[in-house]
N, C-alpha and C. Protein backbone atom coordinates (compact mmCIF):
# COMPACT_ATOMS: atom_id res chain seq x y z
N UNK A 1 0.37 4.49 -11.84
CA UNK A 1 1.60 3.94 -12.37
C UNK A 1 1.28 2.62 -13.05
N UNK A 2 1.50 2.53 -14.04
CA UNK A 2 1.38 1.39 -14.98
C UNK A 2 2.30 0.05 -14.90
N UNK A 3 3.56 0.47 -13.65
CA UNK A 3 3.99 -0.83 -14.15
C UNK A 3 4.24 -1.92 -13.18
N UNK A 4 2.84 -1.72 -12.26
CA UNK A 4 2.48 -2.95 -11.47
C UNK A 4 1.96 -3.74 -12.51
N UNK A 5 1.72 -4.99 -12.33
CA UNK A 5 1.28 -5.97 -13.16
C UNK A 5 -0.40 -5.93 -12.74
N UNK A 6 -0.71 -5.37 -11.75
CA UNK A 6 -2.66 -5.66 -11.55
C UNK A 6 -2.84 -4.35 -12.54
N UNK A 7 -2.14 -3.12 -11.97
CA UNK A 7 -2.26 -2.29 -12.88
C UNK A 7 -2.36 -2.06 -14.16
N UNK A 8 -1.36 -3.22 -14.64
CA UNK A 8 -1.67 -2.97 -16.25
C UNK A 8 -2.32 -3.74 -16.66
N UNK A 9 -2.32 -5.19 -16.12
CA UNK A 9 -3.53 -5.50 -16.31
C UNK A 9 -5.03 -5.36 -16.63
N UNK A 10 -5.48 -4.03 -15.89
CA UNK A 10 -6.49 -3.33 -15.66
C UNK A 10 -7.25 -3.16 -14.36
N UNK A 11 -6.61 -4.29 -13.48
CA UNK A 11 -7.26 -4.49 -12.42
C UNK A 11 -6.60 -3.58 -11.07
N UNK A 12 -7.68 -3.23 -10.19
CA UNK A 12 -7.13 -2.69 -8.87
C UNK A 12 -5.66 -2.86 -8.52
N UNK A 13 -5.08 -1.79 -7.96
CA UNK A 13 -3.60 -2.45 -7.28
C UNK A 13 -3.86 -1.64 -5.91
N UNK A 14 -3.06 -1.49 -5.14
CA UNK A 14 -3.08 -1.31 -3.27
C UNK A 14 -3.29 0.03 -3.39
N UNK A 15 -2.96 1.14 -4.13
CA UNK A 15 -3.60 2.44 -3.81
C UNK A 15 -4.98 2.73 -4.58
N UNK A 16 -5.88 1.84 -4.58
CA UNK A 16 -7.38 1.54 -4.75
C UNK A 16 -8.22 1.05 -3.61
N UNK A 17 -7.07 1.11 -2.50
CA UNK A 17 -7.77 0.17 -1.27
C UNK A 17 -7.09 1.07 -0.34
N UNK A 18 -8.27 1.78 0.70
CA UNK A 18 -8.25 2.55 1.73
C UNK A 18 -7.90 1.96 3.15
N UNK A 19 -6.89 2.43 3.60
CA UNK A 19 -6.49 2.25 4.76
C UNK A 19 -6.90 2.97 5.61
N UNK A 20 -7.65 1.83 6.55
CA UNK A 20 -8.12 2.90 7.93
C UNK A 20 -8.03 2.43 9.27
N UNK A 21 -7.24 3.11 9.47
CA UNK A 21 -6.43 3.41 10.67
C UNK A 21 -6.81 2.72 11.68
N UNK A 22 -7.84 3.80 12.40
CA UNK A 22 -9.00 3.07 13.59
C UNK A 22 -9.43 1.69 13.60
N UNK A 23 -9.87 1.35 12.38
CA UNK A 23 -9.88 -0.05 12.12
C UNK A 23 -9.00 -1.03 11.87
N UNK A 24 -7.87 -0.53 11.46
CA UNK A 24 -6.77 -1.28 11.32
C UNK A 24 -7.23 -2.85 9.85
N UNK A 25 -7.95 -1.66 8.89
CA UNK A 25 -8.37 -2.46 7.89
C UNK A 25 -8.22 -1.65 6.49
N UNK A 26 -8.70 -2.42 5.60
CA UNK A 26 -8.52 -1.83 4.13
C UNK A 26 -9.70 -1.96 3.70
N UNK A 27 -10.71 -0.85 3.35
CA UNK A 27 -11.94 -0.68 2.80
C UNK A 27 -11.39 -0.63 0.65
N UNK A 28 -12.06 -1.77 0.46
CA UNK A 28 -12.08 -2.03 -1.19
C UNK A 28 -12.97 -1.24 -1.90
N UNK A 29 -13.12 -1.01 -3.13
CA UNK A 29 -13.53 -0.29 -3.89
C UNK A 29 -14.80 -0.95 -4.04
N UNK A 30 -14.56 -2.16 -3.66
CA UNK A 30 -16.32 -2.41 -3.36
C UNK A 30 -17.03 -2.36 -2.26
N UNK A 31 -16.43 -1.40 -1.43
CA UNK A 31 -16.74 -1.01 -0.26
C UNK A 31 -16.74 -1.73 0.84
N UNK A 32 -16.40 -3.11 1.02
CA UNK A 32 -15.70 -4.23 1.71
C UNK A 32 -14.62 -3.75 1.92
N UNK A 33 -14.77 -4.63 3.39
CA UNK A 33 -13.52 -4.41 4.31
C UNK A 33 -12.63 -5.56 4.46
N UNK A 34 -10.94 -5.17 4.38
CA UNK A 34 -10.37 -6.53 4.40
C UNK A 34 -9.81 -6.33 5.50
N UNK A 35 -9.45 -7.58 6.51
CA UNK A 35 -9.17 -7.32 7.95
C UNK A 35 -7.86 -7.82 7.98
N UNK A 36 -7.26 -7.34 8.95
CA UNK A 36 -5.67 -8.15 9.28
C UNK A 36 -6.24 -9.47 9.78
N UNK A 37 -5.62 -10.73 8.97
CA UNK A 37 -5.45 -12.01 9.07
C UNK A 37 -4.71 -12.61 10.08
N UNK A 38 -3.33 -12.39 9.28
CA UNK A 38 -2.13 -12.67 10.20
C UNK A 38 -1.30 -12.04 9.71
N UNK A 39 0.25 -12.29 10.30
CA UNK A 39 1.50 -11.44 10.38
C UNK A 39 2.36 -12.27 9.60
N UNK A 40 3.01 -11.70 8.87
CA UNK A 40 4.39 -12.83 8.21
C UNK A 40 5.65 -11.81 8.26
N UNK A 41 6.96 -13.03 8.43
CA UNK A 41 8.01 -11.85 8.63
C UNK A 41 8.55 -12.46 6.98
N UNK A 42 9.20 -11.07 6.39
CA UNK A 42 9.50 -11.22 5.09
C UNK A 42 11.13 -10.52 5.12
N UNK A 43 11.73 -11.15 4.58
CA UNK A 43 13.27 -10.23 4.74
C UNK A 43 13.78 -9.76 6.06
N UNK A 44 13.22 -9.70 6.89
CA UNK A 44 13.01 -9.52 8.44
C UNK A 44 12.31 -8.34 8.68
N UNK A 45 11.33 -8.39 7.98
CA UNK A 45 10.07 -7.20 8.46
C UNK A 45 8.86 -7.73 8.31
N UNK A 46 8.53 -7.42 9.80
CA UNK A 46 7.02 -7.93 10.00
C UNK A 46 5.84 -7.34 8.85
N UNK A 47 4.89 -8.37 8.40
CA UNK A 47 4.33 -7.82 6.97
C UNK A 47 2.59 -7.70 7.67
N UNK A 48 2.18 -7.44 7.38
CA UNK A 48 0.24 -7.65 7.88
C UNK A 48 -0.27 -8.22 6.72
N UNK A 49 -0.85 -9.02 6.75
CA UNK A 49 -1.76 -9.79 5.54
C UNK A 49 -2.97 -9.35 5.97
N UNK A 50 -4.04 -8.51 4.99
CA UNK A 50 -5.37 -8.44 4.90
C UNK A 50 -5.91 -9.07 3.65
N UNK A 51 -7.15 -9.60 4.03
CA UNK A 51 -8.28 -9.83 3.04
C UNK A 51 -9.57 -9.51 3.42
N UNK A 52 -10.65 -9.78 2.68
CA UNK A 52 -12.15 -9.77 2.84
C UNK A 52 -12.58 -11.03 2.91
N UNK A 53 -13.55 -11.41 3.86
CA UNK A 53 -14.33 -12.68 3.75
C UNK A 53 -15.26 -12.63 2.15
N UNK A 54 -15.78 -11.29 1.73
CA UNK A 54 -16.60 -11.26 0.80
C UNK A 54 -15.83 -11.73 -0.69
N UNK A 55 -14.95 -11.48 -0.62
CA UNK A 55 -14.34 -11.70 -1.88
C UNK A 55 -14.51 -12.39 -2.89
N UNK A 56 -14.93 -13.93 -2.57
CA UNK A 56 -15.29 -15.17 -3.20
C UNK A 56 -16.79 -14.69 -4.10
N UNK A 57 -17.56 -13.84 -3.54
CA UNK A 57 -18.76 -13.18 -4.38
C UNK A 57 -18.79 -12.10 -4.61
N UNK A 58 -17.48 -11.41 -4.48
CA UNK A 58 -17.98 -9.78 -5.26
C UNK A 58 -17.80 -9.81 -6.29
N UNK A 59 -18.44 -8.77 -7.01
CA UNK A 59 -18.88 -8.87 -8.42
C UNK A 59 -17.72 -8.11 -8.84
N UNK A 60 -16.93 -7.33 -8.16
CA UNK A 60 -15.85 -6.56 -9.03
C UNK A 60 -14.47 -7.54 -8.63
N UNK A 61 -14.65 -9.10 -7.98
CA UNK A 61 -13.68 -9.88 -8.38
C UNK A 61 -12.30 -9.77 -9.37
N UNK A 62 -13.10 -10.01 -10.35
CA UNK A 62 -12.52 -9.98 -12.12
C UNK A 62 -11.18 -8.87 -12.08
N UNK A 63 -12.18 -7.27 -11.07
CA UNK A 63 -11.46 -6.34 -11.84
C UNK A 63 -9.93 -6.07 -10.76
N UNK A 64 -10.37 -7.18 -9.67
CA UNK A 64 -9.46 -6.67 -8.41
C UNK A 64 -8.79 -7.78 -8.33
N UNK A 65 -8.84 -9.44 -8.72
CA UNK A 65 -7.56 -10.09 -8.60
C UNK A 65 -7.97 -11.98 -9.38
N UNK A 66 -6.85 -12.24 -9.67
CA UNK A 66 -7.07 -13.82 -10.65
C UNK A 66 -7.57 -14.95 -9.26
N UNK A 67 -7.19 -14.66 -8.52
CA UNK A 67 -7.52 -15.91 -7.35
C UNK A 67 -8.95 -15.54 -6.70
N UNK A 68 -8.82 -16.19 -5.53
CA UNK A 68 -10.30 -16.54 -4.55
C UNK A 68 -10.37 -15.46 -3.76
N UNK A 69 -9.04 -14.54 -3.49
CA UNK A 69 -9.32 -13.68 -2.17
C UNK A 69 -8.23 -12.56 -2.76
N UNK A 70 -8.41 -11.18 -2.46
CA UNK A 70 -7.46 -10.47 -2.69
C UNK A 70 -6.64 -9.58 -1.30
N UNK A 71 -5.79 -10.15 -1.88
CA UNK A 71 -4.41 -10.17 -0.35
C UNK A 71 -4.31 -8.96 -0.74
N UNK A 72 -4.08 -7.97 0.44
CA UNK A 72 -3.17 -7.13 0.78
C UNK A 72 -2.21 -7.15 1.62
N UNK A 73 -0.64 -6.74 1.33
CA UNK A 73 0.39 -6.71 2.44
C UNK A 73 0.46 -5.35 3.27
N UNK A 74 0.93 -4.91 4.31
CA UNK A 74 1.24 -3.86 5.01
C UNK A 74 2.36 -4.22 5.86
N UNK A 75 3.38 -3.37 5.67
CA UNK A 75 4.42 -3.35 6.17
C UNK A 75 4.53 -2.49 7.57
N UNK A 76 5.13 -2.98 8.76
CA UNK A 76 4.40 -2.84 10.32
C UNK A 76 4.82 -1.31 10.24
N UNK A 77 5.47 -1.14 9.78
CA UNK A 77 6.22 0.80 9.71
C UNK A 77 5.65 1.30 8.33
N UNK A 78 4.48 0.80 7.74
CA UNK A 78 3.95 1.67 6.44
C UNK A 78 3.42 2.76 6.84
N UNK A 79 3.04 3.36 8.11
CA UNK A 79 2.74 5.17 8.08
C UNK A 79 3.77 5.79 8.28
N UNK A 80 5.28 5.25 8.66
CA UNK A 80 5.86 6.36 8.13
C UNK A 80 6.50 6.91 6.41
N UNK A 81 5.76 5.78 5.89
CA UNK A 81 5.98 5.97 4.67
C UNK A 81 4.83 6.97 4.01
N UNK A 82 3.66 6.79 4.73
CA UNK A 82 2.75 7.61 3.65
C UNK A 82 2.27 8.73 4.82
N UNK A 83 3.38 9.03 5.74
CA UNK A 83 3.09 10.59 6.76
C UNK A 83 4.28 11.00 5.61
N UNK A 84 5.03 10.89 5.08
CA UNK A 84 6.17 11.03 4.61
C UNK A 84 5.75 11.77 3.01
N UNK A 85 5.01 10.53 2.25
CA UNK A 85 4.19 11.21 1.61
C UNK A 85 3.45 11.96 1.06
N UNK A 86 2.25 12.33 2.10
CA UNK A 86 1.84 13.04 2.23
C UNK A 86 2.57 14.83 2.30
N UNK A 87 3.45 14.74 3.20
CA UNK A 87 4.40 16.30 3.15
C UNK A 87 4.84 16.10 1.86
N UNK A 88 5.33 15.24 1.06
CA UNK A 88 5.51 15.28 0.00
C UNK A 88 3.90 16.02 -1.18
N UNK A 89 3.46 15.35 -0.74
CA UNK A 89 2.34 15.77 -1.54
C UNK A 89 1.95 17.56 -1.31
N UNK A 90 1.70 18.18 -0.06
CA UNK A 90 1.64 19.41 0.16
C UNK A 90 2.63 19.99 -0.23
N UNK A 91 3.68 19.70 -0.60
CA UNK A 91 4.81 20.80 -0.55
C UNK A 91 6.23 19.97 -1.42
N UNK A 92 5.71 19.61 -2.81
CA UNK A 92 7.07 18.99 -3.96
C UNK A 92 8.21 19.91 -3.93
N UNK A 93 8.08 20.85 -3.41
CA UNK A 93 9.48 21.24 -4.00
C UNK A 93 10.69 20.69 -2.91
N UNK A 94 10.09 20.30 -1.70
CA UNK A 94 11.16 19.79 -0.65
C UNK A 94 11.93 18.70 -1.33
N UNK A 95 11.37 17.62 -2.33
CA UNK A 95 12.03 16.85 -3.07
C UNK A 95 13.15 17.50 -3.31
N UNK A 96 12.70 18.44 -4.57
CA UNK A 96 13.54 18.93 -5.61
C UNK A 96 15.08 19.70 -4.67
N UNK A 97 14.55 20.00 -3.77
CA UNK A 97 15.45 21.19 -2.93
C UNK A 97 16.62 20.06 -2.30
N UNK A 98 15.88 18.73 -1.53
CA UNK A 98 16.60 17.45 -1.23
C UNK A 98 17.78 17.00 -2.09
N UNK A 99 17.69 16.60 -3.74
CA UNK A 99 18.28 16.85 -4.66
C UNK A 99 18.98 17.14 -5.01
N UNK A 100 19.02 18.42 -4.63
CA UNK A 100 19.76 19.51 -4.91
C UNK A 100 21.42 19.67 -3.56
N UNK A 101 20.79 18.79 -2.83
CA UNK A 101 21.61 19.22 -1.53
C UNK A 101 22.76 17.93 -1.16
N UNK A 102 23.91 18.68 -1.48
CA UNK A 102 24.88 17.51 -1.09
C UNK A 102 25.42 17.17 0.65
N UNK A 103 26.13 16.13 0.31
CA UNK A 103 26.10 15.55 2.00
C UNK A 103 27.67 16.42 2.20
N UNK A 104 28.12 16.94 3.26
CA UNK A 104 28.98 17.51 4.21
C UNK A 104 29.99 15.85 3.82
N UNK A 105 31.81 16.60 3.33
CA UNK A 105 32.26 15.31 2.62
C UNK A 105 33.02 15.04 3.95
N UNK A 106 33.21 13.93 3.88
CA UNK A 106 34.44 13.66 5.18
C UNK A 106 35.72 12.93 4.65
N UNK A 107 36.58 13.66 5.95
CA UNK A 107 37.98 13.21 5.29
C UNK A 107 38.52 13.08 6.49
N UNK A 108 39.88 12.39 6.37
CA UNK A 108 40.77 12.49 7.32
C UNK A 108 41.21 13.99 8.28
């Protein structure tokens, strides 16, 4: 999708950076790992801040962010967004069928 700003930029955006689980980290495309830092609450949802210590010398810097370190956020309930996903991904037509389906109207 083009219309993140790293994205059009040219540079990496967050689905270039692997989330893994077990580790509770984000493996970069330069094969660096960024670790949970700390926690920030944003709107009132707890957020996860990751980075890499390596960052300051990787060579694909340039292509992954303008500053010293490249932040990632994670939102404390982001797997049910991408278990969610995912069924999306095996099986689009549940969208389309969703869509399609109106809500039961209520009345007096």
């Amino acid at each position: 999708m083009l219309t993140r700003p790293s994205r059009a930029d040219g540079r990496y955006d967050k689905s270039d950076f692997v989330y893994l689980r077990r580790r509770d980290a984000y493996r970069c495309p330069a094969g660096e790992y960024a670790m949970r830092r700390f926690t920030s609450i944003e709107k009132g949802m707890a957020i996860y801040k990751y980075w890499s210590s390596a960052c300051p010398r990787c060579a694909l810097r340039s292509k992954c962010t303008t500053g010293d370190y490249r932040r990632i956020g994670r939102w404390e309930h982001e797997h049910i967004l991408e278990k969610m996903q995912a069924r999306l991904d095996r099986d689009p037509s549940r969208m389309q069928l969703r869509r399609q389906t109106a809500e039961h109207p209520s009345g007096p």
